[in-house]
N, C-alpha and C. Protein backbone atom coordinates (compact mmCIF):
# COMPACT_ATOMS: atom_id res chain seq x y z
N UNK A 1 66.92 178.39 108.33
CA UNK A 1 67.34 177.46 107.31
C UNK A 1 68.46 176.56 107.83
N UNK A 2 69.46 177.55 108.54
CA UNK A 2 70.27 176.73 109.18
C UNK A 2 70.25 174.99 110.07
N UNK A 3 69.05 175.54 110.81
CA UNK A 3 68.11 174.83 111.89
C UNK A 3 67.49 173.15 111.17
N UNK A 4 67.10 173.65 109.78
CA UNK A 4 66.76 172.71 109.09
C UNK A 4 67.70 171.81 108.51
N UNK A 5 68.97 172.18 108.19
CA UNK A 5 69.64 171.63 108.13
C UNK A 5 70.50 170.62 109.31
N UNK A 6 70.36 171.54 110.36
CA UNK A 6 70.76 170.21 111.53
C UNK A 6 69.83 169.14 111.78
N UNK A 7 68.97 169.36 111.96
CA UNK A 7 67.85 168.36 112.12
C UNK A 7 68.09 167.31 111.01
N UNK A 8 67.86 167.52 109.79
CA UNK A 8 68.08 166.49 108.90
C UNK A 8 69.04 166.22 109.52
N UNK A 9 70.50 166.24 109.09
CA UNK A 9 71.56 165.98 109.35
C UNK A 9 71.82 164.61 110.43
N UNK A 10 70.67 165.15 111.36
CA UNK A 10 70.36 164.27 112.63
C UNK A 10 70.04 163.94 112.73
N UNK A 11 69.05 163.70 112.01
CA UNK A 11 67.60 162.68 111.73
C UNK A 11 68.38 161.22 110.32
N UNK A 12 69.31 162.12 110.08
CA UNK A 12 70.18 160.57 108.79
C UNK A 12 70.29 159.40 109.06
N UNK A 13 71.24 158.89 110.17
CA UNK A 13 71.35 157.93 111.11
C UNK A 13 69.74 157.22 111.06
N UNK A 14 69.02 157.55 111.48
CA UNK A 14 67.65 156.92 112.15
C UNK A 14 66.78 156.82 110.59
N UNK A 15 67.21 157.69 109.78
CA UNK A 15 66.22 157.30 108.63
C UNK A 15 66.90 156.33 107.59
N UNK A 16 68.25 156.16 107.34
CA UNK A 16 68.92 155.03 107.28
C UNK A 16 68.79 153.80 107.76
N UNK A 17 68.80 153.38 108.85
CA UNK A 17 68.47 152.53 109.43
C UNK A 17 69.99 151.71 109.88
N UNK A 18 70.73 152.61 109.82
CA UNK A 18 72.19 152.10 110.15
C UNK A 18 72.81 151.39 109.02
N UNK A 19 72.29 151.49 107.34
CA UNK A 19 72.73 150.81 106.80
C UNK A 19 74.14 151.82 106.34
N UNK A 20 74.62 152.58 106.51
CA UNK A 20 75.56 153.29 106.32
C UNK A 20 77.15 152.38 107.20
N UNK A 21 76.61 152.49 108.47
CA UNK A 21 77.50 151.81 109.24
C UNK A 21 77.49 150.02 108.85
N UNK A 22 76.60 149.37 108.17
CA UNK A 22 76.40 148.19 108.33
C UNK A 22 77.62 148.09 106.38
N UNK A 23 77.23 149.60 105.79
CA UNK A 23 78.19 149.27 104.49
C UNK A 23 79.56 149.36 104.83
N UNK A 24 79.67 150.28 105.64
CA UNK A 24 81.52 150.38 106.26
C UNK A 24 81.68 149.51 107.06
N UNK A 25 81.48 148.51 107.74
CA UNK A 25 81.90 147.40 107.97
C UNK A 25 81.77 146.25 106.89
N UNK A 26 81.15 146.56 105.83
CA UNK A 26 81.17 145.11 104.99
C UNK A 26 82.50 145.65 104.15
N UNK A 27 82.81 147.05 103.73
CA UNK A 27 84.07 147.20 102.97
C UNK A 27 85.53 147.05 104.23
N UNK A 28 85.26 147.26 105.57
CA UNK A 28 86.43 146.98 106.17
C UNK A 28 87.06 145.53 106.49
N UNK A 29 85.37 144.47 106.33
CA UNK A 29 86.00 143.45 106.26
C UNK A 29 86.52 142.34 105.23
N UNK A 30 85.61 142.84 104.16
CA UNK A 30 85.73 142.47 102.53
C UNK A 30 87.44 141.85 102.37
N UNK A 31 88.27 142.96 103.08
CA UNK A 31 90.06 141.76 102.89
C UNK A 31 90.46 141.03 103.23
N UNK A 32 89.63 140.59 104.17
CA UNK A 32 89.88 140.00 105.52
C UNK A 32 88.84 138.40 104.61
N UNK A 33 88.08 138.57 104.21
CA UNK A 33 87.03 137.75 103.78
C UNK A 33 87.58 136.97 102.51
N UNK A 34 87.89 137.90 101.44
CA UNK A 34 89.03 137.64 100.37
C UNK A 34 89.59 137.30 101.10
N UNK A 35 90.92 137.18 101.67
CA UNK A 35 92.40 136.62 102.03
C UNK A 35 91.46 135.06 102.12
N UNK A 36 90.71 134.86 103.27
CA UNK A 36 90.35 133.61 103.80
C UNK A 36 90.04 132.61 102.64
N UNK A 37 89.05 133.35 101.80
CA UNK A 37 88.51 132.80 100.53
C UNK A 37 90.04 131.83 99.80
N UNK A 38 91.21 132.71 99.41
CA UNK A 38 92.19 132.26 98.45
C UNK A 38 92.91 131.14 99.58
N UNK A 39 92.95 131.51 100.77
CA UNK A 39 93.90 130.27 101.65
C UNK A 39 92.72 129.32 101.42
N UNK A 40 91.82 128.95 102.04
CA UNK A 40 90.76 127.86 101.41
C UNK A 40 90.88 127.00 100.26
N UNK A 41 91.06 127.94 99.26
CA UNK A 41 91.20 127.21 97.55
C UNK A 41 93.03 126.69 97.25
N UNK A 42 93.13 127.52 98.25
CA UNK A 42 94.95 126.63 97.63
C UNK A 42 95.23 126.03 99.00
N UNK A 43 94.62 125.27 99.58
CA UNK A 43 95.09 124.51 100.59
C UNK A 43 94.41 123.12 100.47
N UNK A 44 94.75 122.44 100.74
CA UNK A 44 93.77 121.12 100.86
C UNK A 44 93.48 120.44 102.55
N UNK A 45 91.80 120.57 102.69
CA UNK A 45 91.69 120.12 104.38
C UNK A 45 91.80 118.39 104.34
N UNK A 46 92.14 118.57 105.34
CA UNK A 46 92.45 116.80 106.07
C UNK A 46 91.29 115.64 105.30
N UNK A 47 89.81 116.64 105.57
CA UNK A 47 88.72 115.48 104.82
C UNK A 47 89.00 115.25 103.19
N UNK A 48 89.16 116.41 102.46
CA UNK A 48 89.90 116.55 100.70
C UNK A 48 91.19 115.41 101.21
N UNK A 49 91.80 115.39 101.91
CA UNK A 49 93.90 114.43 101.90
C UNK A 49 92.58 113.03 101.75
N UNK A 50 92.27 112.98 103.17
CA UNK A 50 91.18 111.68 103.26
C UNK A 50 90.89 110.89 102.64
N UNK A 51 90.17 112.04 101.66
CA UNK A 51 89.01 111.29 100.04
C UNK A 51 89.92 110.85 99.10
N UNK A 52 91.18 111.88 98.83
CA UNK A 52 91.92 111.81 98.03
C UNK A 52 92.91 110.71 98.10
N UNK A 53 93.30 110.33 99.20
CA UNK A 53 94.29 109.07 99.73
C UNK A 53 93.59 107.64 99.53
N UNK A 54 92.46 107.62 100.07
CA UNK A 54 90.81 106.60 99.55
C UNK A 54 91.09 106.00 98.55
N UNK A 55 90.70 107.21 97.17
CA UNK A 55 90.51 106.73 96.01
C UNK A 55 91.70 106.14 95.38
N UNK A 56 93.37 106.67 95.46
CA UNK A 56 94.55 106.29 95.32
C UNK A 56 94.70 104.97 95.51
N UNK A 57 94.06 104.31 97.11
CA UNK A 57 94.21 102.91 97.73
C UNK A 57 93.25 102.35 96.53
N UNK A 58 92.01 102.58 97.02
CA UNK A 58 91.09 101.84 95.91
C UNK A 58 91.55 101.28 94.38
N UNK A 59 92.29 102.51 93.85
CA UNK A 59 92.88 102.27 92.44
C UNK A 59 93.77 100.94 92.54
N UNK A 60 94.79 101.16 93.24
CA UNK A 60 95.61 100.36 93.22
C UNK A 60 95.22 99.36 93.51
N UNK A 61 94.42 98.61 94.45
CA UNK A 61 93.99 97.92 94.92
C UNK A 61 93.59 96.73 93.81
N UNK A 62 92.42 98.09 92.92
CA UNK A 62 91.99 97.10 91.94
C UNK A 62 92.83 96.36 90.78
N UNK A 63 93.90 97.84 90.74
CA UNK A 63 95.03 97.26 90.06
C UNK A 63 95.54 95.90 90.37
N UNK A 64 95.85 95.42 91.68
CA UNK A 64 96.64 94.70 92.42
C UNK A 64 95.39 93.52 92.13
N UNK A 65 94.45 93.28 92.00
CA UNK A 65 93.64 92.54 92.05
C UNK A 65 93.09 91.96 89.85
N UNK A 66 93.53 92.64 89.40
CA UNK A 66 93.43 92.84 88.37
C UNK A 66 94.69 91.87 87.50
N UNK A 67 96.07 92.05 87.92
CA UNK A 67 97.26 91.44 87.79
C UNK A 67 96.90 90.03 88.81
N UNK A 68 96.55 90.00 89.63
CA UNK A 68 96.78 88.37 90.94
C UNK A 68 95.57 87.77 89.29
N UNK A 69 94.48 88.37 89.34
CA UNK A 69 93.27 87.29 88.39
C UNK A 69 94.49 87.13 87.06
N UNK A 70 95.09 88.10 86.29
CA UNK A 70 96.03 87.19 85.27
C UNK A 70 96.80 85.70 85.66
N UNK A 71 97.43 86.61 87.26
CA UNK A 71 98.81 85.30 87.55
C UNK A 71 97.90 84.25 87.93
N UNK A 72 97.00 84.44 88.41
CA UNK A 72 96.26 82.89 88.15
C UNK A 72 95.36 82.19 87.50
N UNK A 73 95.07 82.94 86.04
CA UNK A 73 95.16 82.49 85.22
C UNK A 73 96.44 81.82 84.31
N UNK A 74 97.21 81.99 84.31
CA UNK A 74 98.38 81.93 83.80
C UNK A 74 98.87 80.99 84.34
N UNK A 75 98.87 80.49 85.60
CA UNK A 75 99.18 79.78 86.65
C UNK A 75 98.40 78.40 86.10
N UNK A 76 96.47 78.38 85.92
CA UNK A 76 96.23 77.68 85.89
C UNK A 76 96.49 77.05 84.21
N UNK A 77 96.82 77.91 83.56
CA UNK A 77 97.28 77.13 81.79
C UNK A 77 98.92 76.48 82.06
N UNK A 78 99.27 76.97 82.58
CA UNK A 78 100.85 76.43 82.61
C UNK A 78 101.29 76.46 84.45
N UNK A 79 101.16 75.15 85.18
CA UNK A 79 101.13 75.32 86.67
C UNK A 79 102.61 74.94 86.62
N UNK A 80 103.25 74.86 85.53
CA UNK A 80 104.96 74.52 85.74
C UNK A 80 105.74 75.92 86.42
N UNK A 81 105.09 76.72 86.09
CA UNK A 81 105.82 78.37 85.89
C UNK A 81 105.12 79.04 87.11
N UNK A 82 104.30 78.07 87.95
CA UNK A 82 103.15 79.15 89.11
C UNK A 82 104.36 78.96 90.16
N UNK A 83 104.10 80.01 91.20
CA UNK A 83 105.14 80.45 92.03
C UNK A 83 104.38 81.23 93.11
N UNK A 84 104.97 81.68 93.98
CA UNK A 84 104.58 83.08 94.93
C UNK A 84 104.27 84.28 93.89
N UNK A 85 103.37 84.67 94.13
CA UNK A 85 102.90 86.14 93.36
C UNK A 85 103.76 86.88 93.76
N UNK A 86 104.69 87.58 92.14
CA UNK A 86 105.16 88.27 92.78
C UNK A 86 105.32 90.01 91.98
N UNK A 87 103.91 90.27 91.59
CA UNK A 87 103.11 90.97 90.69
C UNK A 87 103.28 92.37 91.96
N UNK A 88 102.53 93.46 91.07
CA UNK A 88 101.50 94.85 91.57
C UNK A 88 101.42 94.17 93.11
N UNK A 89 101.75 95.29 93.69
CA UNK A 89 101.06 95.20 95.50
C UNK A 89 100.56 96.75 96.07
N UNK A 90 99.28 96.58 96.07
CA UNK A 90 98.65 98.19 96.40
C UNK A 90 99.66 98.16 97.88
N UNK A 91 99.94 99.55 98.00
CA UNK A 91 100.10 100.59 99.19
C UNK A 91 102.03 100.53 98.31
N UNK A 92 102.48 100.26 98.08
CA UNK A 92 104.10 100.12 97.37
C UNK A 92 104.18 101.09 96.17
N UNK A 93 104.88 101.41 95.99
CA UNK A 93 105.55 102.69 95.15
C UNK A 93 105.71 101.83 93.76
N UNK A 94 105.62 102.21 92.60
CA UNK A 94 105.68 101.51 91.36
C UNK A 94 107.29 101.65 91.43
């Protein structure tokens, strides 16, 4: 009886198929996997700064383009008061 019991025992491994060893490496690296996951989500990569810096210019831009079509309108009803624009300028700090 004994006998039968080693054999199984020894035969586990091979009738598994190594998924035993393939689960203790997915729980040893599981923290390692988490940690990476949360630095990812609270960091922002260079291509996210990129997109994000893009759309900022764009805004303003249109802003800046949005105010020049008033001042020259304004310009062209009353050309006593037209001057150097000196309105909104995208990339400048409000």
């Amino acid at each position: 009886m004994r006998r039968l019991g080693y054999v199984l025992v020894s035969l586990l491994p091979i009738a598994t198929g190594g998924c035993i060893a393939q689960t203790a490496w997915d729980v040893a690296t599981l923290p390692v996997k988490a940690t990476g996951k949360a630095i990812d989500w609270t960091t922002t990569s260079q291509s996210e700064a990129d997109r994000n810096y893009g759309k900022k210019m764009r805004k303003q831009e249109e802003r800046e383009g949005r105010e020049r079509k008033k001042a020259a309108e304004a310009c062209r009803k009353d050309s006593e008061k037209c001057g150097e624009y000196d309105g909104y300028r995208a990339g400048q700090d409000d």
